[in-house]
Protein backbone atom coordinates (compact mmCIF):
# COMPACT_ATOMS: atom_id res chain seq x y z
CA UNK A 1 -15.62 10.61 56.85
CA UNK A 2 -13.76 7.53 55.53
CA UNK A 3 -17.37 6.13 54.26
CA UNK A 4 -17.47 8.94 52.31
CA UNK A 5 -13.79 8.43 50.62
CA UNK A 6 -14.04 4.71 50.02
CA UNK A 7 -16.44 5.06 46.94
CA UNK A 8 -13.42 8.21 45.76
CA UNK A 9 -11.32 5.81 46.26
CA UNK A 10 -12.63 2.40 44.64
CA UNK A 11 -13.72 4.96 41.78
CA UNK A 12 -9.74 6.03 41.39
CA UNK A 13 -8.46 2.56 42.00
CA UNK A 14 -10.70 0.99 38.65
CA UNK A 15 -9.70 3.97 37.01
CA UNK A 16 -5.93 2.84 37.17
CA UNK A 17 -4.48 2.25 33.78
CA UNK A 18 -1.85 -0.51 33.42
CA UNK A 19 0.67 -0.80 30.52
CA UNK A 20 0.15 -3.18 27.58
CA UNK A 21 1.82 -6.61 28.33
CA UNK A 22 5.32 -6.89 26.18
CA UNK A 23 3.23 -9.26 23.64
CA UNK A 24 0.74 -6.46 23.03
CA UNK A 25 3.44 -3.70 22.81
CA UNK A 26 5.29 -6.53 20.14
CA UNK A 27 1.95 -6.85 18.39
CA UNK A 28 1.37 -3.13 18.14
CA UNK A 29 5.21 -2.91 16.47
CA UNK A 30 4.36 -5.51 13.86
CA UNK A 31 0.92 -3.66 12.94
CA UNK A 32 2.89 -0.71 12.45
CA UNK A 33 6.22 -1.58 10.94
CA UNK A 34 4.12 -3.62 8.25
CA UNK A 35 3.82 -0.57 5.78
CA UNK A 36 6.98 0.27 5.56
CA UNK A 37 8.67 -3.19 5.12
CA UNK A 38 5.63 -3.87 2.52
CA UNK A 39 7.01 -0.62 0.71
CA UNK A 40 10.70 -0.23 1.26
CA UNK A 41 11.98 -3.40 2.99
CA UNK A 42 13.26 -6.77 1.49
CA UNK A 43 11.56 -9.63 0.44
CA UNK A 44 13.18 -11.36 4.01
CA UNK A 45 11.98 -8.79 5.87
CA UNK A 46 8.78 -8.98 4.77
CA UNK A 47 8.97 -12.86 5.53
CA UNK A 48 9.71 -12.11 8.67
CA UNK A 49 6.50 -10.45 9.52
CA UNK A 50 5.00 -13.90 8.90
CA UNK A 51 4.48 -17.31 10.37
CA UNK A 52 5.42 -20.15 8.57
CA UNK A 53 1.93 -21.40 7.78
CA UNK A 54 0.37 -17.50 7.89
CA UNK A 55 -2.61 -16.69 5.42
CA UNK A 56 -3.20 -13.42 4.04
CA UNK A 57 -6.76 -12.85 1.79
CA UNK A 58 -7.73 -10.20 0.01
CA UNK A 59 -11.56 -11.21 -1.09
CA UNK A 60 -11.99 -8.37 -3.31
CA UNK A 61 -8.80 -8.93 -5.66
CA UNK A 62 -9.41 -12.85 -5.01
CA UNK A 63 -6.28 -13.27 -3.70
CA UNK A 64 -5.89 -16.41 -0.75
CA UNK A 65 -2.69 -17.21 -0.13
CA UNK A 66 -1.75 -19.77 2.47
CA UNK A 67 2.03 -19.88 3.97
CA UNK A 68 4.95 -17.44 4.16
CA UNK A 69 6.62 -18.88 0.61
CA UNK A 70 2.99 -17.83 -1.06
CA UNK A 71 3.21 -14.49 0.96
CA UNK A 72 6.40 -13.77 -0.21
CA UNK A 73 6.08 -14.81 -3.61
CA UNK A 74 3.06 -12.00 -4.31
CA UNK A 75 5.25 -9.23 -2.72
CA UNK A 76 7.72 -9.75 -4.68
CA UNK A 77 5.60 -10.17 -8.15
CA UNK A 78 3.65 -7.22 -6.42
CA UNK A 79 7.16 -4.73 -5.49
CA UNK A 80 8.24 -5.77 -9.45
CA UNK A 81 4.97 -4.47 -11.29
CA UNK A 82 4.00 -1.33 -8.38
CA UNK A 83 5.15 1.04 -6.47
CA UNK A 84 3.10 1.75 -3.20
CA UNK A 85 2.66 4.03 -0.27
CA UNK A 86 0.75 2.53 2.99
CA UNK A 87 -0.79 4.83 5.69
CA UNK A 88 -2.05 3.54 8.69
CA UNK A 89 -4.75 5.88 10.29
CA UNK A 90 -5.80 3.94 13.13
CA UNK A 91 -5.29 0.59 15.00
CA UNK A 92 -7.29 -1.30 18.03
CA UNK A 93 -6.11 -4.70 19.55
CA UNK A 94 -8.45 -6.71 21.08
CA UNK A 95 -8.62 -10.40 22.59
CA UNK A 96 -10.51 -12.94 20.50
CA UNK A 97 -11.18 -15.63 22.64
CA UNK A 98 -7.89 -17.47 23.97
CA UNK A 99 -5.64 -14.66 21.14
CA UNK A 100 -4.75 -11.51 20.02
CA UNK A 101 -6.56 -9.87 17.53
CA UNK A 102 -6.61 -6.21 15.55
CA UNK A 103 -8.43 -4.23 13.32
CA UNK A 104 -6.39 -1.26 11.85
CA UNK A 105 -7.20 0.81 8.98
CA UNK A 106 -5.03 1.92 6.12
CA UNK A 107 -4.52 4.03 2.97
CA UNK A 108 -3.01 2.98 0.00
CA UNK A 109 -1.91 4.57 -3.08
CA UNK A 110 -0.72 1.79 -5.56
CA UNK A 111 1.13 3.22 -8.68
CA UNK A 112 1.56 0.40 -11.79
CA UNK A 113 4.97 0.36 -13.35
CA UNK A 114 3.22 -0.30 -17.09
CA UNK A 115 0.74 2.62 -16.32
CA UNK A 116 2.69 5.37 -14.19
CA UNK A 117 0.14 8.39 -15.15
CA UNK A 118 -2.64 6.09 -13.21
CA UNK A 119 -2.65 5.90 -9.19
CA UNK A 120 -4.66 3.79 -7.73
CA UNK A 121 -6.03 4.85 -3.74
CA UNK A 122 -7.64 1.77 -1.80
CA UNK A 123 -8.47 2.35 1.34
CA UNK A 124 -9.83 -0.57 3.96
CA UNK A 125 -8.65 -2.62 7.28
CA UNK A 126 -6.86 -5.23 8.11
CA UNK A 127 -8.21 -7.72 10.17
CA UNK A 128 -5.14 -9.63 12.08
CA UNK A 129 -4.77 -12.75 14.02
CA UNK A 130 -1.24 -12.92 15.71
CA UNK A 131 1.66 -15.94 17.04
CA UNK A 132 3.29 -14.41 19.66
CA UNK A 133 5.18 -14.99 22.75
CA UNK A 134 7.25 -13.18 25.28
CA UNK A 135 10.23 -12.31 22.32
CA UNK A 136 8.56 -11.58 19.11
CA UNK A 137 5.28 -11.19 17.68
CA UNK A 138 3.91 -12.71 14.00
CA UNK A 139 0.97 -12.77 11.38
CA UNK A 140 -0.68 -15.51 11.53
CA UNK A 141 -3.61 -14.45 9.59
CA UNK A 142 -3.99 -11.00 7.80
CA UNK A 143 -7.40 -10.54 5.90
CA UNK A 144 -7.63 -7.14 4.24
CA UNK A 145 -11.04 -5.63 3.97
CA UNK A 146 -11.56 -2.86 0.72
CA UNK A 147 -13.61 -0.72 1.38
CA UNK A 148 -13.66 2.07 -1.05
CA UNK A 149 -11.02 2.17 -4.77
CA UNK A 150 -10.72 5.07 -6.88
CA UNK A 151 -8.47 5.95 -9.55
CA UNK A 152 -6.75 9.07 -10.31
């Protein structure tokens, strides 16, 4: 009888799912707070989702920037010509090698201040590399991916 339970059992015990570590969880809240400090937060806000030495890339628009000041400087020359709306549809974290990683995908619909009859929807992922520790959680690198842009 207990032969036959021990597979049951092993078969329940691997099947046990264990919460996300606090860094994950941290992680997770950055990924998602992100669109609405990038469309209704402050410029410090919006550093604060940032190392000090982050880079964010968009290779489509050719835009590289390298530290939080360069960050910062595009969302604010960025909030002062558009307005936008982010949706995030879906988000995975994963390990790459000795860090955290995540690939989450997003909508946006980008509206220029000098042409407010045209709205732009983008829609792509962002690839993320995090700093993190047990109290807070960082970008370190953000690379957005486009993968379709239409105009209405």
């Amino acid at each position: 009888m207990y032969r036959r339970l021990l597979p049951f059992l092993l078969l329940l015990g691997g099947c046990a799912s264990h919460p996300p570590s606090d860094s994950v969880q941290l992680c997770q809240s950055l990924v998602y707070a992100y669109p609405e400090i990038r469309d209704n937060g402050s410029a410090e806000q919006y550093a604060d989702l940032f190392t000090d030495n982050a880079r964010f890339s968009v290779d489509k628009l050719n835009i590289e920037l390298a530290g939080k000041s360069q960050i910062v400087a595009r969302f604010n020359t960025a909030r002062n010509n558009t307005r936008t709306v982010h949706m995030m549809t879906s988000t995975r974290q994963y390990r790459q090698n000795a860090t955290l990683a995540a690939e989450s995908h997003f909508i946006l619909l980008l509206k220029s201040k000098a042409q407010p009859d045209t709205t732009k929807i983008i829609n792509g992922r962002y690839l993320d590399t995090f700093d993190y520790n047990e109290t807070q959680c960082r970008f370190s690198n953000r690379t957005v991916l486009i993968d379709r842009m239409d105009v209405l």
